[in-house]
C-alpha atoms as a PDB file:
ATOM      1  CA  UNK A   1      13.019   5.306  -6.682  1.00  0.00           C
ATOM      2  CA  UNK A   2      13.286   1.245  -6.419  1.00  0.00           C
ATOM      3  CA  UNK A   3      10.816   0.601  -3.265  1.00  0.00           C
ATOM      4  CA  UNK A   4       8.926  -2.382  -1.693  1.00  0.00           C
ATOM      5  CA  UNK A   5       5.505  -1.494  -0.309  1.00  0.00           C
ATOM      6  CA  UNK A   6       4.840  -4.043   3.253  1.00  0.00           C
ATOM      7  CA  UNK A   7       1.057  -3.501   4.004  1.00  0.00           C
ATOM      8  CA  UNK A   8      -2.520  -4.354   5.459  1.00  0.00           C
ATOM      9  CA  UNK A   9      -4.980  -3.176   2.686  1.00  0.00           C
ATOM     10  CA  UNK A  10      -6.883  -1.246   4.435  1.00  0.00           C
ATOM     11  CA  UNK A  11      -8.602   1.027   2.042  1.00  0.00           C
ATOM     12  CA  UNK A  12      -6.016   3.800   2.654  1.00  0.00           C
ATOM     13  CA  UNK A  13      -3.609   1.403   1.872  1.00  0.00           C
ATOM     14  CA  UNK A  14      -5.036   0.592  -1.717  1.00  0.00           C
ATOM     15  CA  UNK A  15      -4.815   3.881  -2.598  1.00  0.00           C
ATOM     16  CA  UNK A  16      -1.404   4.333  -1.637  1.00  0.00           C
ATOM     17  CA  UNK A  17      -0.414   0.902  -3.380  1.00  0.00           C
ATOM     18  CA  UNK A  18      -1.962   2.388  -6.409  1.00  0.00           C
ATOM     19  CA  UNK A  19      -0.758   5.671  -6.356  1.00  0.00           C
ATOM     20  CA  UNK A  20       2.998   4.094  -6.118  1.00  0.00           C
ATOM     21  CA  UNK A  21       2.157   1.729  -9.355  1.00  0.00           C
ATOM     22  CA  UNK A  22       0.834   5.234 -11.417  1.00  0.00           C
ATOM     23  CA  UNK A  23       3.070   7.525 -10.313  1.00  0.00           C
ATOM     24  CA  UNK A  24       6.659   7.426 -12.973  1.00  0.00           C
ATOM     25  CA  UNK A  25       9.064   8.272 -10.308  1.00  0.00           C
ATOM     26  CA  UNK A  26       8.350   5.141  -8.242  1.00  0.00           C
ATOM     27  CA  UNK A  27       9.083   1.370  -9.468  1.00  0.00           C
ATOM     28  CA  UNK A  28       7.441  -1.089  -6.870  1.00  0.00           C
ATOM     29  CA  UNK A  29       9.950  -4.048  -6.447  1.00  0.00           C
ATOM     30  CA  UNK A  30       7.806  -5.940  -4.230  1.00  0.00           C
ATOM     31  CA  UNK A  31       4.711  -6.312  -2.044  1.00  0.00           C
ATOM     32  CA  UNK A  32       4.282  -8.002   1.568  1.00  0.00           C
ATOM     33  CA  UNK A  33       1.762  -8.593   3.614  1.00  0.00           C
ATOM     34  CA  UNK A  34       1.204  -8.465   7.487  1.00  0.00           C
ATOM     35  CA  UNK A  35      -2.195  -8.994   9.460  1.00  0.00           C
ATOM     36  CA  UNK A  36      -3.425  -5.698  10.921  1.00  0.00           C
ATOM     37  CA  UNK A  37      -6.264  -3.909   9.339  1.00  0.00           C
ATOM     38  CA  UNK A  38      -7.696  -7.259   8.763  1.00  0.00           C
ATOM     39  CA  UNK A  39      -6.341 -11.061   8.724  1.00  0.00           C
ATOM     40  CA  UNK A  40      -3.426 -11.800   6.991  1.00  0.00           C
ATOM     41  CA  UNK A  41      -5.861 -13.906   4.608  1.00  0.00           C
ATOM     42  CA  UNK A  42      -7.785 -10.867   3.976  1.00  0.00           C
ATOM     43  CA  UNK A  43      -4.702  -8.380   4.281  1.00  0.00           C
ATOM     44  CA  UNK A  44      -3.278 -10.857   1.552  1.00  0.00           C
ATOM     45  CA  UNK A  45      -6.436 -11.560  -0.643  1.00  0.00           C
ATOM     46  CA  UNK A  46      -6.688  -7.682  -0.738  1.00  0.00           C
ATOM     47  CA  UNK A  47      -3.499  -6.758  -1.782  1.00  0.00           C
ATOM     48  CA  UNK A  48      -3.860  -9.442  -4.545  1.00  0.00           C
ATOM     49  CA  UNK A  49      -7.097  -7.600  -5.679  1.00  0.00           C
ATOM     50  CA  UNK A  50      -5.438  -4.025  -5.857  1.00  0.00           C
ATOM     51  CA  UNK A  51      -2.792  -5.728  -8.242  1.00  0.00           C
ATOM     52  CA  UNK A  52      -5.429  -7.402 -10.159  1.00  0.00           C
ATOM     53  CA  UNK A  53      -7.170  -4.140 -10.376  1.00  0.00           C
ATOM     54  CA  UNK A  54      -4.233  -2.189 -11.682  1.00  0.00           C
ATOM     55  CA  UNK A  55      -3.650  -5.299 -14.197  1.00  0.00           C
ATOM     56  CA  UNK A  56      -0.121  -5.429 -12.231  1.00  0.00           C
ATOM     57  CA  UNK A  57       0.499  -9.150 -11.954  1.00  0.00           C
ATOM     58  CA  UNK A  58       4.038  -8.924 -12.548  1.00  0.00           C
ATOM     59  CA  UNK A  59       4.707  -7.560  -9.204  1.00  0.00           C
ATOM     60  CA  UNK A  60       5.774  -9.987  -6.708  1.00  0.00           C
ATOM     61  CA  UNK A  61       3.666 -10.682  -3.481  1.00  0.00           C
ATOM     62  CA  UNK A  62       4.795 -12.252  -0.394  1.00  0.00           C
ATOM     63  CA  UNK A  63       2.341 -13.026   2.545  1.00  0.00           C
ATOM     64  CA  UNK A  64       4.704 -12.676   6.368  1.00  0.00           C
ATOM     65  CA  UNK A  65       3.345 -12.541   9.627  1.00  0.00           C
ATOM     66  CA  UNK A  66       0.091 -13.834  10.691  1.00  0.00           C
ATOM     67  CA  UNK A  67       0.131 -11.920  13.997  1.00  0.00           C
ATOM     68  CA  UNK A  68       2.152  -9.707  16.000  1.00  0.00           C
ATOM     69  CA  UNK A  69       5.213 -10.872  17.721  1.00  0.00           C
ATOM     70  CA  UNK A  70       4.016 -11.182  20.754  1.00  0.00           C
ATOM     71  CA  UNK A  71       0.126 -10.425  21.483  1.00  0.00           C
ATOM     72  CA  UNK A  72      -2.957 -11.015  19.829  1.00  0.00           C
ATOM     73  CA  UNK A  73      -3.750  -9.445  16.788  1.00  0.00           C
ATOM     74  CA  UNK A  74      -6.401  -6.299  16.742  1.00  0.00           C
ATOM     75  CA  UNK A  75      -8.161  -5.592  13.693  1.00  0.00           C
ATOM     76  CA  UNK A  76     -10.001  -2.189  12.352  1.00  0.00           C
ATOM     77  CA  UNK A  77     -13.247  -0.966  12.284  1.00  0.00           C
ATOM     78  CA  UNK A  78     -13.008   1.571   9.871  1.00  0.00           C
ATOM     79  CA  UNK A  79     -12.222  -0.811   6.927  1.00  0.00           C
ATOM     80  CA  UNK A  80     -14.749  -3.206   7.751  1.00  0.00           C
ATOM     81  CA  UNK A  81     -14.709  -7.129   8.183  1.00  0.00           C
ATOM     82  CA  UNK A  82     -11.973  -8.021   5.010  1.00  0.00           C
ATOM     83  CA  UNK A  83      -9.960  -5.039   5.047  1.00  0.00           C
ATOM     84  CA  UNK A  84     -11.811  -3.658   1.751  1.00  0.00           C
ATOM     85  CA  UNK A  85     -15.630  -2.718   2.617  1.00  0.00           C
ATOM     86  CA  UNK A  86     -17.265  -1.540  -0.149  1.00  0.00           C
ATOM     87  CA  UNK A  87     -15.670  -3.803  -3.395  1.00  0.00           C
ATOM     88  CA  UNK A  88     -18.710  -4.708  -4.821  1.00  0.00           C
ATOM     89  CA  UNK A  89     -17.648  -6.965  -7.409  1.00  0.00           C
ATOM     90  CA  UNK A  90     -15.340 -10.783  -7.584  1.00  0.00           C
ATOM     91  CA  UNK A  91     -12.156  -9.699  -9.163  1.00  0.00           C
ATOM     92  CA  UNK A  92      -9.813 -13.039  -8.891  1.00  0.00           C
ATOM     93  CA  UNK A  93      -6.488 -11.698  -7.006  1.00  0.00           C
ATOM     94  CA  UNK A  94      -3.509 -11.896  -8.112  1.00  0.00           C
ATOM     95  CA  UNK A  95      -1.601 -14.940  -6.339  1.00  0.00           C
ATOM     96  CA  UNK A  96       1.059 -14.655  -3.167  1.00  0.00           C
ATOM     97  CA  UNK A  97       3.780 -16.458  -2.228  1.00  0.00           C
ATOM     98  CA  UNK A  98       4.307 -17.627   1.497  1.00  0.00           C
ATOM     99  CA  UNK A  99       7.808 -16.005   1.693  1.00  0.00           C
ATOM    100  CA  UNK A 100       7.332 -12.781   2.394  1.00  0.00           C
ATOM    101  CA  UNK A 101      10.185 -12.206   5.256  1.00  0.00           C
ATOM    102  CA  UNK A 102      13.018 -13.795   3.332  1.00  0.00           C
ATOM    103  CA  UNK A 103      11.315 -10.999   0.382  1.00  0.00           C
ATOM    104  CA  UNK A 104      11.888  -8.386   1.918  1.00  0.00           C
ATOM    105  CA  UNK A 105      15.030  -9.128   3.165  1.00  0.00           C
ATOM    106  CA  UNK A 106      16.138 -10.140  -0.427  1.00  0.00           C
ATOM    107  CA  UNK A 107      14.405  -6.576  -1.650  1.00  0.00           C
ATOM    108  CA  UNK A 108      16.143  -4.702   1.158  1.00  0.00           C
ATOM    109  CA  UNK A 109      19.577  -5.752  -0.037  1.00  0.00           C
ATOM    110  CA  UNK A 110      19.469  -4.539  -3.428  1.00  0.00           C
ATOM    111  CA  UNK A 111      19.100  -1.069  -1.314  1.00  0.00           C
ATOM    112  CA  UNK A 112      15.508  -0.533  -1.974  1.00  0.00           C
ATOM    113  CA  UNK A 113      13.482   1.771  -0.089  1.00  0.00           C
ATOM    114  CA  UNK A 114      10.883   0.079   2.043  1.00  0.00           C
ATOM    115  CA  UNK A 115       7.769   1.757   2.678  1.00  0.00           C
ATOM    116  CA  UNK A 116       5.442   0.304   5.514  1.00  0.00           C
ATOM    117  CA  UNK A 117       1.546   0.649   5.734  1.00  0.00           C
ATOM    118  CA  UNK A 118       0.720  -1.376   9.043  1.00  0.00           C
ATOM    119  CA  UNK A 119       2.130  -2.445  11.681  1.00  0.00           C
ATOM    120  CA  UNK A 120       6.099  -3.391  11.674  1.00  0.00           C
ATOM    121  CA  UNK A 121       5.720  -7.013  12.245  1.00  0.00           C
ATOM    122  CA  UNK A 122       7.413  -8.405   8.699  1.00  0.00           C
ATOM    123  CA  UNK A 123      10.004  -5.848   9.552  1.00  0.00           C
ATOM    124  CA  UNK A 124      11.285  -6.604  13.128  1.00  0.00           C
ATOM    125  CA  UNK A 125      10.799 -10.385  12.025  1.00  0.00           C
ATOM    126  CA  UNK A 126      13.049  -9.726   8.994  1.00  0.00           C
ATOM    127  CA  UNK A 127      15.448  -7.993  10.761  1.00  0.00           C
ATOM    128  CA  UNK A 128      15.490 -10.562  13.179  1.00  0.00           C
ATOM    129  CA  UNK A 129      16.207 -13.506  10.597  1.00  0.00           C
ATOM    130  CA  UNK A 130      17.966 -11.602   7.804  1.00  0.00           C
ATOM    131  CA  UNK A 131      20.381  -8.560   9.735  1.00  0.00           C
ATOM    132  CA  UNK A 132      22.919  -7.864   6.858  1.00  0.00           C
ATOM    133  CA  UNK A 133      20.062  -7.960   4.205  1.00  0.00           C
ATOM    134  CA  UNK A 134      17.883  -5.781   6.117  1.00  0.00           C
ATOM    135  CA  UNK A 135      20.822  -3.308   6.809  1.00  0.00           C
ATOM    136  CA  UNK A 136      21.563  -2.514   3.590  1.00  0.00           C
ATOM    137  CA  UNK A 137      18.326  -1.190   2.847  1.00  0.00           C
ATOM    138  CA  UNK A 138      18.308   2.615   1.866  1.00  0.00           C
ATOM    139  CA  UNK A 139      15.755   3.756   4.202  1.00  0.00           C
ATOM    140  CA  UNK A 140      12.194   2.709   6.284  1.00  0.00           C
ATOM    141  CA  UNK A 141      10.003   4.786   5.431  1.00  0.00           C
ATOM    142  CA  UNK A 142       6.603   3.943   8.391  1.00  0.00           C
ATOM    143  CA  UNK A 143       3.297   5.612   8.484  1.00  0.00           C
ATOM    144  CA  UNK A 144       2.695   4.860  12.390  1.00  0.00           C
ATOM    145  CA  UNK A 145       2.954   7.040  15.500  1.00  0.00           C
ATOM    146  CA  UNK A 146       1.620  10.278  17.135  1.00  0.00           C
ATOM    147  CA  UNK A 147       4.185  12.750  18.117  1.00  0.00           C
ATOM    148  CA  UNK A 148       1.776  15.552  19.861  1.00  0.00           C
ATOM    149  CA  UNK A 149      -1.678  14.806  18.099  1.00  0.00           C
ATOM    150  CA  UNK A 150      -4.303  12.282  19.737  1.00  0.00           C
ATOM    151  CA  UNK A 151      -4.087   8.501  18.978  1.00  0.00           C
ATOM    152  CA  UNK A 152      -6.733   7.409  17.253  1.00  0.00           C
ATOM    153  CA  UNK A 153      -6.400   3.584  18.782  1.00  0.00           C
ATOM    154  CA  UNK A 154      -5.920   5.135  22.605  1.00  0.00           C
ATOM    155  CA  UNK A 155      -5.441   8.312  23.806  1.00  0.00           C
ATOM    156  CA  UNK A 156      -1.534   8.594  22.376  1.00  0.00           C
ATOM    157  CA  UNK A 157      -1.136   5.616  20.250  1.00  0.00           C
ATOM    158  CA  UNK A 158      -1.665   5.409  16.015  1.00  0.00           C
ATOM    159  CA  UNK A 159      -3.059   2.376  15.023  1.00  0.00           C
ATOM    160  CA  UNK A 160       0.122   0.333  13.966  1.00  0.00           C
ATOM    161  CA  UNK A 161       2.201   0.745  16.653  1.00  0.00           C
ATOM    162  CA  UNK A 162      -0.522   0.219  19.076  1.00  0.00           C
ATOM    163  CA  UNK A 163      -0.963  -3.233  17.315  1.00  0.00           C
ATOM    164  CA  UNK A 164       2.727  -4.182  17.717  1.00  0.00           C
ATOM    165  CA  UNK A 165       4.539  -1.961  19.545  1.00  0.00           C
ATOM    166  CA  UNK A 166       7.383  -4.563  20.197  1.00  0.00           C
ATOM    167  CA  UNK A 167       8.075  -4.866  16.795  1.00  0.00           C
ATOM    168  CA  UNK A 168       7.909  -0.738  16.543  1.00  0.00           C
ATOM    169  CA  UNK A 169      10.072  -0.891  19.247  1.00  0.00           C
ATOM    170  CA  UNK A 170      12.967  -3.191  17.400  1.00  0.00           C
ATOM    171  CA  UNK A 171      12.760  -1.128  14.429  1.00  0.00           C
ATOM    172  CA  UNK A 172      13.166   2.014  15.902  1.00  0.00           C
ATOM    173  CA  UNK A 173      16.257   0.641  18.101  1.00  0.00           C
ATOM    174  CA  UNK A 174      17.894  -1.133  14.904  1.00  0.00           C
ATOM    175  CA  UNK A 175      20.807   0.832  12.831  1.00  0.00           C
ATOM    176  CA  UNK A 176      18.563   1.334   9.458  1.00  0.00           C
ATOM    177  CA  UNK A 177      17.620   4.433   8.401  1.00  0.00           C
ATOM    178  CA  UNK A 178      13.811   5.175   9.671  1.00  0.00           C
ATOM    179  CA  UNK A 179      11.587   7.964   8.970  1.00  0.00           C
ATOM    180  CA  UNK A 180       8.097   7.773  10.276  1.00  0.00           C
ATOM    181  CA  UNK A 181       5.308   9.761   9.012  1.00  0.00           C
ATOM    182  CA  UNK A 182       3.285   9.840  11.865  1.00  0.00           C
ATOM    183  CA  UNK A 183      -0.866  11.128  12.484  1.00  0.00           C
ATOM    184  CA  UNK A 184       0.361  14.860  12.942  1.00  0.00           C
ATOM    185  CA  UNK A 185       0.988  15.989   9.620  1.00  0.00           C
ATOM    186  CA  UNK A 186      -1.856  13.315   8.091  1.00  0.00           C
ATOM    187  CA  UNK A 187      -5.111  14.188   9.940  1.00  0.00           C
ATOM    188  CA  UNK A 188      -6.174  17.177   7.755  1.00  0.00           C
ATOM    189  CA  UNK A 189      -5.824  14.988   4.573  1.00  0.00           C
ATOM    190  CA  UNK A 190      -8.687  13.142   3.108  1.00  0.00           C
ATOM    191  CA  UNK A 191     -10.875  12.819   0.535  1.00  0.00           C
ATOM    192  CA  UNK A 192     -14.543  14.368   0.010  1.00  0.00           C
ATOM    193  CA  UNK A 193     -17.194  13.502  -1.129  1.00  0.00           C
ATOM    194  CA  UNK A 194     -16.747  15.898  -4.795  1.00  0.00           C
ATOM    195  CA  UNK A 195     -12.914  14.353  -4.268  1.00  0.00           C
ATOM    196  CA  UNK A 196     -14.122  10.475  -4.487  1.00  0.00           C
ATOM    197  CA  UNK A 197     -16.219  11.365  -7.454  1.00  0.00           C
ATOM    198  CA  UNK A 198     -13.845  13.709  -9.135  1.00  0.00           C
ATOM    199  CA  UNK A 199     -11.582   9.868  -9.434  1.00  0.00           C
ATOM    200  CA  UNK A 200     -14.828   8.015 -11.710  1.00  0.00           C
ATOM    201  CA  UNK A 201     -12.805   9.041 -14.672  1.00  0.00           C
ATOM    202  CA  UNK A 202     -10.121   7.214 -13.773  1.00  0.00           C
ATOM    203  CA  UNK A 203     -10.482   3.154 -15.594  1.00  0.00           C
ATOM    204  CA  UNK A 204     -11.017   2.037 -12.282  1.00  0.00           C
ATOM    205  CA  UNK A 205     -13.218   4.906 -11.294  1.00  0.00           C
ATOM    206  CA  UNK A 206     -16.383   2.511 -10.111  1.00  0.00           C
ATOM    207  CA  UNK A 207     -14.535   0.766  -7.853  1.00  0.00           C
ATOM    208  CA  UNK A 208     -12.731   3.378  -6.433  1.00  0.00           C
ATOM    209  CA  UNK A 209     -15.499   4.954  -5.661  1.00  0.00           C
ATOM    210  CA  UNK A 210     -17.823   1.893  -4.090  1.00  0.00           C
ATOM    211  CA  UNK A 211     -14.481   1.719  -2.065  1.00  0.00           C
ATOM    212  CA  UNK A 212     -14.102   4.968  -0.694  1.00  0.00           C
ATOM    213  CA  UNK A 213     -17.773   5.912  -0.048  1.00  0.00           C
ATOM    214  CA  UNK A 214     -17.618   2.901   2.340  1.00  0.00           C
ATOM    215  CA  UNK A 215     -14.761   3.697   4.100  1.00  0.00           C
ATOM    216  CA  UNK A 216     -15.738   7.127   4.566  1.00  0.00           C
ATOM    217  CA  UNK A 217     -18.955   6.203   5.696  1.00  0.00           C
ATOM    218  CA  UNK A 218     -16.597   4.400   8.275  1.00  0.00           C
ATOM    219  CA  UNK A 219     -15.011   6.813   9.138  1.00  0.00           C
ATOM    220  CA  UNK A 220     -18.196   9.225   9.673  1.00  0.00           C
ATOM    221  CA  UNK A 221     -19.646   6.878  11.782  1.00  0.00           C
ATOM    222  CA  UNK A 222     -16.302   5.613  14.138  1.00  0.00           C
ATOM    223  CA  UNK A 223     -14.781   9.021  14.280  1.00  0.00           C
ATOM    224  CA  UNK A 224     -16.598  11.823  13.648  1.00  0.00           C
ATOM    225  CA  UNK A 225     -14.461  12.981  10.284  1.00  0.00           C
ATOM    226  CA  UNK A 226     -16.517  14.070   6.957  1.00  0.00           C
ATOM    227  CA  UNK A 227     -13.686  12.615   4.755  1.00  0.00           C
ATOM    228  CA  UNK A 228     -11.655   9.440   3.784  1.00  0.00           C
ATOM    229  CA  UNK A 229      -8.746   9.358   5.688  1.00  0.00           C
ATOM    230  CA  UNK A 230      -5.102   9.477   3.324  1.00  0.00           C
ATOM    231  CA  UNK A 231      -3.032   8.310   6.140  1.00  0.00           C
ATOM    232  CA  UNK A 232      -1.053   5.533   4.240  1.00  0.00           C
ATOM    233  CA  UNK A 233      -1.516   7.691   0.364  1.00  0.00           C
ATOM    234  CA  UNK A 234       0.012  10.668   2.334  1.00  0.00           C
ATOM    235  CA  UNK A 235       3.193   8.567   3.695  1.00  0.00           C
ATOM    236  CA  UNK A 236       3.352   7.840  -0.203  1.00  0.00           C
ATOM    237  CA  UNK A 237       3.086  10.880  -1.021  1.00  0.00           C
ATOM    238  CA  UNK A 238       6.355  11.887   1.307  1.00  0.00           C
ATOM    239  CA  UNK A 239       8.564   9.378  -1.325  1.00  0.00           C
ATOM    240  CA  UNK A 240       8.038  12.606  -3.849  1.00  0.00           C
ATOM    241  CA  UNK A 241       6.503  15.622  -2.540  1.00  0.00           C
ATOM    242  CA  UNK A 242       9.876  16.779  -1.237  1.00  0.00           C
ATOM    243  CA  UNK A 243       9.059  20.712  -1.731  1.00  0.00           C
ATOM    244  CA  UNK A 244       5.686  19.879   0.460  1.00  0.00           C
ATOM    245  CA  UNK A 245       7.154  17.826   3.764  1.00  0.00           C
ATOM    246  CA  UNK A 246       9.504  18.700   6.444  1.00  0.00           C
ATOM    247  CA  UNK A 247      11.302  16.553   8.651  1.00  0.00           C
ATOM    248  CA  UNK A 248      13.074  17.012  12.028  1.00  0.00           C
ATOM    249  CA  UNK A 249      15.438  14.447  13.501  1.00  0.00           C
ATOM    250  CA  UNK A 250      13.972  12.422  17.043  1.00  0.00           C
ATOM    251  CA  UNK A 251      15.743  10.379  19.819  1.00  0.00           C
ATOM    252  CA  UNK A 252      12.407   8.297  20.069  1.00  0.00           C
ATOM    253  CA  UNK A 253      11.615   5.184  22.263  1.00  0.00           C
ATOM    254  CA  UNK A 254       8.164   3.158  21.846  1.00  0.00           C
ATOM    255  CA  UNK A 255       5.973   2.008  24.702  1.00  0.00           C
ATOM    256  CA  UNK A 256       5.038  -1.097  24.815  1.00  0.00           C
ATOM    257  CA  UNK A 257       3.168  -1.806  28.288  1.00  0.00           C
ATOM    258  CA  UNK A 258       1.482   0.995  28.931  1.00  0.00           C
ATOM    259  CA  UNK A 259      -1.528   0.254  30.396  1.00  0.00           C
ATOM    260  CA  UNK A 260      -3.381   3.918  28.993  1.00  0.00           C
ATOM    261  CA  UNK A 261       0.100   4.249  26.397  1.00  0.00           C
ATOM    262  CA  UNK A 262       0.797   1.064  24.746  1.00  0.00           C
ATOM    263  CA  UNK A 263       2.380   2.509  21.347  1.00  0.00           C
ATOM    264  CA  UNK A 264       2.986   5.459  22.403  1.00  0.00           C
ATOM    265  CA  UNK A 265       5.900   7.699  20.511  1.00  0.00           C
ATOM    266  CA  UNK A 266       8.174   9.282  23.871  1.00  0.00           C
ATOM    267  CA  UNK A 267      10.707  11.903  22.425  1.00  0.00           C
ATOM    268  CA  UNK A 268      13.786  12.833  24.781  1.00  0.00           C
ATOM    269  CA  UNK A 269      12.785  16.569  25.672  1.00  0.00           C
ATOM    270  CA  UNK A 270      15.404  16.950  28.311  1.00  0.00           C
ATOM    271  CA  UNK A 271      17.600  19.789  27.474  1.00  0.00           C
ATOM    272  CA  UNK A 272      20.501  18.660  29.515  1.00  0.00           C
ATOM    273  CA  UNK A 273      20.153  15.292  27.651  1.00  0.00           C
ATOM    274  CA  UNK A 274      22.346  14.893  24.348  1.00  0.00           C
ATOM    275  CA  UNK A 275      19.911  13.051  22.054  1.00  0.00           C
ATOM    276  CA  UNK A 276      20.776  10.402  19.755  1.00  0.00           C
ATOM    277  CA  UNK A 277      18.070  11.240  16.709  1.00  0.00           C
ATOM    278  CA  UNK A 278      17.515   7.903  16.025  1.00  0.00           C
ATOM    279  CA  UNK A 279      14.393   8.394  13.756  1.00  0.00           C
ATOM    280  CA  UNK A 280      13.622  11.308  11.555  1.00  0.00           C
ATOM    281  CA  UNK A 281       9.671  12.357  11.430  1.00  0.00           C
ATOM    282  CA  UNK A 282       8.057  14.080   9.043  1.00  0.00           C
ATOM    283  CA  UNK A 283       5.909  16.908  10.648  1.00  0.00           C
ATOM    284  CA  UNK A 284       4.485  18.744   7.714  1.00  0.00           C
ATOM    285  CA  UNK A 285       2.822  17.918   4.432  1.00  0.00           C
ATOM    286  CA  UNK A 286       1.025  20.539   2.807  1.00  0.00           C
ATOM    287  CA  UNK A 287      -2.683  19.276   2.576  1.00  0.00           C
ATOM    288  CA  UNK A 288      -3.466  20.646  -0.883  1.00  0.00           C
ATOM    289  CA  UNK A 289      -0.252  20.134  -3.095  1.00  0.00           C
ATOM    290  CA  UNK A 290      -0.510  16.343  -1.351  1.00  0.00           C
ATOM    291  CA  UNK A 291      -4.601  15.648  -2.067  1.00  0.00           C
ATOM    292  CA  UNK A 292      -3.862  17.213  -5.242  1.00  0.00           C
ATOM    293  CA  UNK A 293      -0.933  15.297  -6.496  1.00  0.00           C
ATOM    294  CA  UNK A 294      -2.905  12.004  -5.253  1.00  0.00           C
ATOM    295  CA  UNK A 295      -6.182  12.676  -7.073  1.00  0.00           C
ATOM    296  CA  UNK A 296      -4.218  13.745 -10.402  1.00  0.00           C
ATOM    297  CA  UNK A 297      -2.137  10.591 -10.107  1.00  0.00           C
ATOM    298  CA  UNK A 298      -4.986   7.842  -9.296  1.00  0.00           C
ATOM    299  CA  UNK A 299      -6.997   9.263 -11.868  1.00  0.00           C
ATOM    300  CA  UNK A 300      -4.542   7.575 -14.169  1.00  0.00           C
ATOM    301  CA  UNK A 301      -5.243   4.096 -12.678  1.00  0.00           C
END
């Protein structure tokens, strides 16, 4: 499968980057950038590093949006000040490109899969700028969204449509194909603490680890969870665990106003209402098959 990754590194997002790049079914085209976890410089810098790490310099990276369309941007705790708590060592990234819309666009039309890690800025703006390009793209694939669980940026909202919910909105509304893998089916998976040490054998093992016992620390400490979070790894993981997901098809809108549900996923519930299943979401992954196929593969990194 022929994808482009658009992300926020975000630790969960370096595993997932790095779990695409290991893992044979899966050819990364291209990588963009938006601001969300952290800066766009950092969001940027840090996806440079995971290629860098992964001694992946021939993919291409594209920096996009700076901020979200149309509010100020909102970074994360959880991943610390530059996206990447915990990298304790100067690796020299690998170098980006300021194009990253007219990228994705030009990735989209060979009828790549596009997989997004933060918020849908880059896409809305692409669709925006490039509409035939973007169309012929074989499917959006979004980790974003709550369906029934708790947000964990309000009380309803995920993180990355919370940040831009406008652009969630446009993408949602457009005519590509979108699946979004939402917090539902991605709360229960995480790494441990045996889990993060279990991936030392891997050639990157030492920073892997420094990585991960930060952000789980993080995580301990901002919400209450004895694990590193897999949100972005697990939407990964949904490009080729097909015997461990299941998907129903949604009529969704996104708020954006809200004063308590600002990126909030509304379903149409009304059974006298004949919905338009705009959006497919994924609302299982089996926990074990998916930590399990993750550590196996990123021990190969």
């Amino acid at each position: 499968m022929n994808i482009a990754i658009d992300t926020d590194p975000g630790h969960d997002d370096a595993l997932a980057i790095l779990f695409a790049l290991a893992h044979d079914d899966i050819t990364v085209e291209q990588i963009t950038t938006v601001a969300g976890n952290a800066t766009l410089e950092n969001t940027t810098k840090n996806a440079g590093t995971i290629l860098a790490l992964a001694e992946r310099s021939d993919i291409p990276l594209a920096a996009g949006c700076d901020r979200p369309l149309d509010r100020a941007l909102e970074t994360a705790q959880v991943h610390g000040d530059d996206g990447l708590d915990g990298l304790d060592r100067e690796i020299d990234p690998v170098p980006a490109e300021k194009n990253g819309i007219e990228a994705l666009a030009s990735t989209a039309a060979t009828g790549a899969t596009i997989i997004t890690l933060g918020p849908l800025t880059n896409i809305a703006t692409a669709i925006d700028q490039y509409p035939a390009q973007m169309q012929q793209a074989q499917e959006i694939i979004s980790m974003g969204g709550a369906l029934t669980s708790p947000g964990n940026q309000n009380r309803v909202a995920e993180y990355n449509l919370y940040v831009d919910p406008d652009a969630a909105a446009t993408v949602i509304e457009s005519e590509i194909k979108t699946t979004l893998v939402p917090l539902d089916p991605c709360n229960d998976i995480m790494f441990r603490p045996a889990d993060i040490e279990d991936l030392e054998d891997a050639t990157i093992g030492r920073d892997l680890r420094s990585m991960l016992e930060a952000y789980h620390a993080n995580i301990n400490r901002f919400l209450d969870v004895d694990g590193a979070l897999l949100y972005d790894a697990a939407a990964m993981f949904t490009l080729v665990g097909d015997d461990h997901i299941e998907k129903e098809p949604h009529d969704i809108v996104v708020e954006t106003e809200g004063t308590y549900t600002r990126g909030m996923l509304v379903p149409e519930q009304r059974p006298y209402v004949d919905p338009e299943h705009n959006t497919d979401i994924v609302t299982r992954i089996d926990t074990k098959p998916c930590e399990q196929t993750l550590k196996q593969t990123l021990r190969r990194c």
